[in-house]
N, C-alpha and C. Protein backbone atom coordinates (compact mmCIF):
# COMPACT_ATOMS: atom_id res chain seq x y z
N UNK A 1 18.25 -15.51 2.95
CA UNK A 1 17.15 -15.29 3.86
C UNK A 1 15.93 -14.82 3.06
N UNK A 2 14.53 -15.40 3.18
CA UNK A 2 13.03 -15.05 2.67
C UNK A 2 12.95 -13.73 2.97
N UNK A 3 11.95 -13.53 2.65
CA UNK A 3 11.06 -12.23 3.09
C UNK A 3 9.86 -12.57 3.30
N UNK A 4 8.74 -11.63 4.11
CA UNK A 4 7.27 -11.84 4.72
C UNK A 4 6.79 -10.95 3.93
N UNK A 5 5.56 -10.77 3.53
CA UNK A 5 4.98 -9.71 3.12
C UNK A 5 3.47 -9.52 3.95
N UNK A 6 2.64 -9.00 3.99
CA UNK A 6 1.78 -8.95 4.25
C UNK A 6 0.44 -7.79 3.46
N UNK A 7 -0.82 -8.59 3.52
CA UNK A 7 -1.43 -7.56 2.65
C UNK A 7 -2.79 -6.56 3.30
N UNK A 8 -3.37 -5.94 2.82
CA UNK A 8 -4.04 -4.71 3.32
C UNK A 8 -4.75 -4.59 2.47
N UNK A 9 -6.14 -4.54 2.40
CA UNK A 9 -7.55 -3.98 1.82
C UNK A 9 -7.41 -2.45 2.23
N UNK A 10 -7.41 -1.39 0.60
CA UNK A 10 -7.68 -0.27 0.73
C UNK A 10 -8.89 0.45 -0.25
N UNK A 11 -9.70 0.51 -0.20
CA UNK A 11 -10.64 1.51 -0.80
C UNK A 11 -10.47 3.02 -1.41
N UNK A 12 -9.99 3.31 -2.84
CA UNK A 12 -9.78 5.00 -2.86
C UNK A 12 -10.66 5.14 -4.23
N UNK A 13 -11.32 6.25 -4.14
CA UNK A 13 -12.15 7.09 -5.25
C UNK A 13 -11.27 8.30 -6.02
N UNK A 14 -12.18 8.46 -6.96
CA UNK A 14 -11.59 9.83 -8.36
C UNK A 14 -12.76 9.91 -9.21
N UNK A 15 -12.94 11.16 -9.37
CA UNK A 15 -13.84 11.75 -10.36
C UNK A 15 -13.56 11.44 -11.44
N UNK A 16 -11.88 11.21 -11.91
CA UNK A 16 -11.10 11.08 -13.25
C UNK A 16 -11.33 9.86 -13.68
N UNK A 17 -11.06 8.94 -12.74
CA UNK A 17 -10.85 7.39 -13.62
C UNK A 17 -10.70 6.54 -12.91
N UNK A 18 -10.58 4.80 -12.83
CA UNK A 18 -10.14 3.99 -12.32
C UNK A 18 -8.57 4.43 -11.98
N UNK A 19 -7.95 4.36 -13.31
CA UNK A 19 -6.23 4.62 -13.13
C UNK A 19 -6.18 5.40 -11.98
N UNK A 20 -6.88 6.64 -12.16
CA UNK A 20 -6.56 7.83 -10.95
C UNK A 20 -6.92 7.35 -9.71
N UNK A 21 -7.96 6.24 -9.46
CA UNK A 21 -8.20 6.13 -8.46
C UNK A 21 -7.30 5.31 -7.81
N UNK A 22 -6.79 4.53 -8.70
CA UNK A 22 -5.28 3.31 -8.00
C UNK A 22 -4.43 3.87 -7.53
N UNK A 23 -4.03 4.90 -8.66
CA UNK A 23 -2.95 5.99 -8.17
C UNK A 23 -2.92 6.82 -6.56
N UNK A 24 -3.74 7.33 -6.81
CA UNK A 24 -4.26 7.88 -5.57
C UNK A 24 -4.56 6.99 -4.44
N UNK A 25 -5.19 5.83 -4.40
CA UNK A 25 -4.94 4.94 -3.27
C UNK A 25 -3.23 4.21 -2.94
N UNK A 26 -2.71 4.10 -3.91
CA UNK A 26 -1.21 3.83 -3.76
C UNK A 26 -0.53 5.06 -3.09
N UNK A 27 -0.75 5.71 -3.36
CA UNK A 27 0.14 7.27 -2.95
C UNK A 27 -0.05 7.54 -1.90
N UNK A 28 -1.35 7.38 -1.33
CA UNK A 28 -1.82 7.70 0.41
C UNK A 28 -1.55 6.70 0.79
N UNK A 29 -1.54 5.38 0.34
CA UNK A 29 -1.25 3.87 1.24
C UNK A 29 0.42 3.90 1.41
N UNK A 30 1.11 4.77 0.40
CA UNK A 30 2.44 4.81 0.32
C UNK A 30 2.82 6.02 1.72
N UNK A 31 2.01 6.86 2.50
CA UNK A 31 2.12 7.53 3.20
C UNK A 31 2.84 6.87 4.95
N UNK A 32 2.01 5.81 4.40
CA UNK A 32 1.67 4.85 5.77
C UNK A 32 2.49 3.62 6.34
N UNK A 33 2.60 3.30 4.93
CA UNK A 33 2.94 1.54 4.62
C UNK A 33 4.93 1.50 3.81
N UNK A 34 5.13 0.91 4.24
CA UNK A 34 6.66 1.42 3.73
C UNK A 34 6.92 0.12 2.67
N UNK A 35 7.97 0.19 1.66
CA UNK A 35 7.99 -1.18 0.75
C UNK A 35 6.80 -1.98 0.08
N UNK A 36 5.67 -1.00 -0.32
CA UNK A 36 4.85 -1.91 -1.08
C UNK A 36 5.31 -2.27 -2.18
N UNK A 37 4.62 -3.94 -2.41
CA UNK A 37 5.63 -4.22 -3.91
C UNK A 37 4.76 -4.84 -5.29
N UNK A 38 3.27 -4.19 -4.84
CA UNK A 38 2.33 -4.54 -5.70
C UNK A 38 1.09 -4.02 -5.29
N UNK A 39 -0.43 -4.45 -6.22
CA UNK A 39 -1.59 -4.01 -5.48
C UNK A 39 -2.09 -4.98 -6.76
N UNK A 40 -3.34 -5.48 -6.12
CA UNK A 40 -4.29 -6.09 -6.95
C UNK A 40 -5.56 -5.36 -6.70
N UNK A 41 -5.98 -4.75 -8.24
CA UNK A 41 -7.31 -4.34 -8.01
C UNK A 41 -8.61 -5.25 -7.86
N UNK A 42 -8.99 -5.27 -6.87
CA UNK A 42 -10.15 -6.40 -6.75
C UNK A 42 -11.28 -5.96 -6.42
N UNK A 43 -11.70 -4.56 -7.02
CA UNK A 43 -13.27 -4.43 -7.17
C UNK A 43 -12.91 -3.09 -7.97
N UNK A 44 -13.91 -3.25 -9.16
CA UNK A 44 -14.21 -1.58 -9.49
C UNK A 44 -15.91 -1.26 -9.29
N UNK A 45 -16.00 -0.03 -9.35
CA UNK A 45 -17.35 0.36 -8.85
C UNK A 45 -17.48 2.19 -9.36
N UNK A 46 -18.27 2.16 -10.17
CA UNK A 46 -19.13 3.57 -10.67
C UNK A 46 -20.22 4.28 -10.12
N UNK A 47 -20.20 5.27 -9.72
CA UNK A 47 -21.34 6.40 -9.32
C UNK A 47 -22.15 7.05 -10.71
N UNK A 48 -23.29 6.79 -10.44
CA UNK A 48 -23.76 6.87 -11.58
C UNK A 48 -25.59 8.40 -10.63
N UNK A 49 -25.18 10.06 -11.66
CA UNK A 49 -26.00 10.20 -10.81
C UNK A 49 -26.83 10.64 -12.41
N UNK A 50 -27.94 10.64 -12.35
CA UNK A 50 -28.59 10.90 -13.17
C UNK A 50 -28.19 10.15 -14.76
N UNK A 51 -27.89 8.83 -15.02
CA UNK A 51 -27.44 8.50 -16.02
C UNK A 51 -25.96 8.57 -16.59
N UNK A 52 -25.55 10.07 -15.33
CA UNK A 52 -23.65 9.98 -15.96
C UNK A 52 -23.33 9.51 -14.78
N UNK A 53 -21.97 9.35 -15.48
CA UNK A 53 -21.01 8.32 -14.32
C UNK A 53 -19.99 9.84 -13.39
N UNK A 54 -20.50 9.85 -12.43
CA UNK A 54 -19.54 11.09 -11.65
C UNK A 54 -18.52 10.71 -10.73
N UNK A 55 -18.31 9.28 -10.47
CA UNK A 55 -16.57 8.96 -9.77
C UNK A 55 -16.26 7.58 -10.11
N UNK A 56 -15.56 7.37 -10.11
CA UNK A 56 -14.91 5.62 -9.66
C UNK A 56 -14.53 5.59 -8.91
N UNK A 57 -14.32 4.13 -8.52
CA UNK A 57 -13.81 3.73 -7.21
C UNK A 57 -13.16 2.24 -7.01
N UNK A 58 -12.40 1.92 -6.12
CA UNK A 58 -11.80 0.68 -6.60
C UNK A 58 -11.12 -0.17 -4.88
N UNK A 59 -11.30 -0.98 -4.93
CA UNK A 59 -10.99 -1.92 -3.93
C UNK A 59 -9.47 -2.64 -4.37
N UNK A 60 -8.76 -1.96 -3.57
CA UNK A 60 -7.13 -2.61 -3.89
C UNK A 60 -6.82 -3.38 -2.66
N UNK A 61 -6.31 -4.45 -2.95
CA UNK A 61 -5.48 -5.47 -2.10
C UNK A 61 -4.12 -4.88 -2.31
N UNK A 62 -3.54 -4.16 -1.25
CA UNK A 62 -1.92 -3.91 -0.81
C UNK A 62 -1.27 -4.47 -0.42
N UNK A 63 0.31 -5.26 -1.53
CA UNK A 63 1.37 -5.94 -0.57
C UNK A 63 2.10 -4.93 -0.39
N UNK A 64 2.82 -5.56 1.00
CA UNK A 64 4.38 -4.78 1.39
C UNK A 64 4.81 -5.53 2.28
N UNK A 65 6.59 -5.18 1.89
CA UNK A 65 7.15 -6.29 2.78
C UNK A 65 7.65 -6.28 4.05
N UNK A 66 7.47 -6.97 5.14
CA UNK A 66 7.49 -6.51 6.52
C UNK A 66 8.89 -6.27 6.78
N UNK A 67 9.40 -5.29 7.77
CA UNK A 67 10.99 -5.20 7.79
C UNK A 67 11.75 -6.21 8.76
């Protein structure tokens, strides 16, 4: 027997880093979403205030597989 998966656009930020910010969007999407079995990052994006960079941020596509 197959399996379905289905996917989910999530948005999460970090002062620290891209990495931190995946992390951290996986971990709260993991709150919600049961069996995710991947993420594609499909946007990064920098805050930039006065010349420094003060967060990242990142646009993840979430799979998980439906039960």
């Amino acid at each position: 027997m197959g399996s379905v998966a289905a996917i989910t656009h999530i948005s999460a930020r970090s002062e620290k880093g891209f990495e931190d910010a995946v992390r951290t969007g996986l971990e709260r999407a993991s709150q919600t979403l049961r069996h995710i079995s991947g993420a594609w990052v499909k946007e990064q994006k920098v805050e930039v205030v006065e010349g420094k960079v003060t967060a990242f941020q990142v646009v993840l596509e979430v799979t998980f597989v439906l039960e």
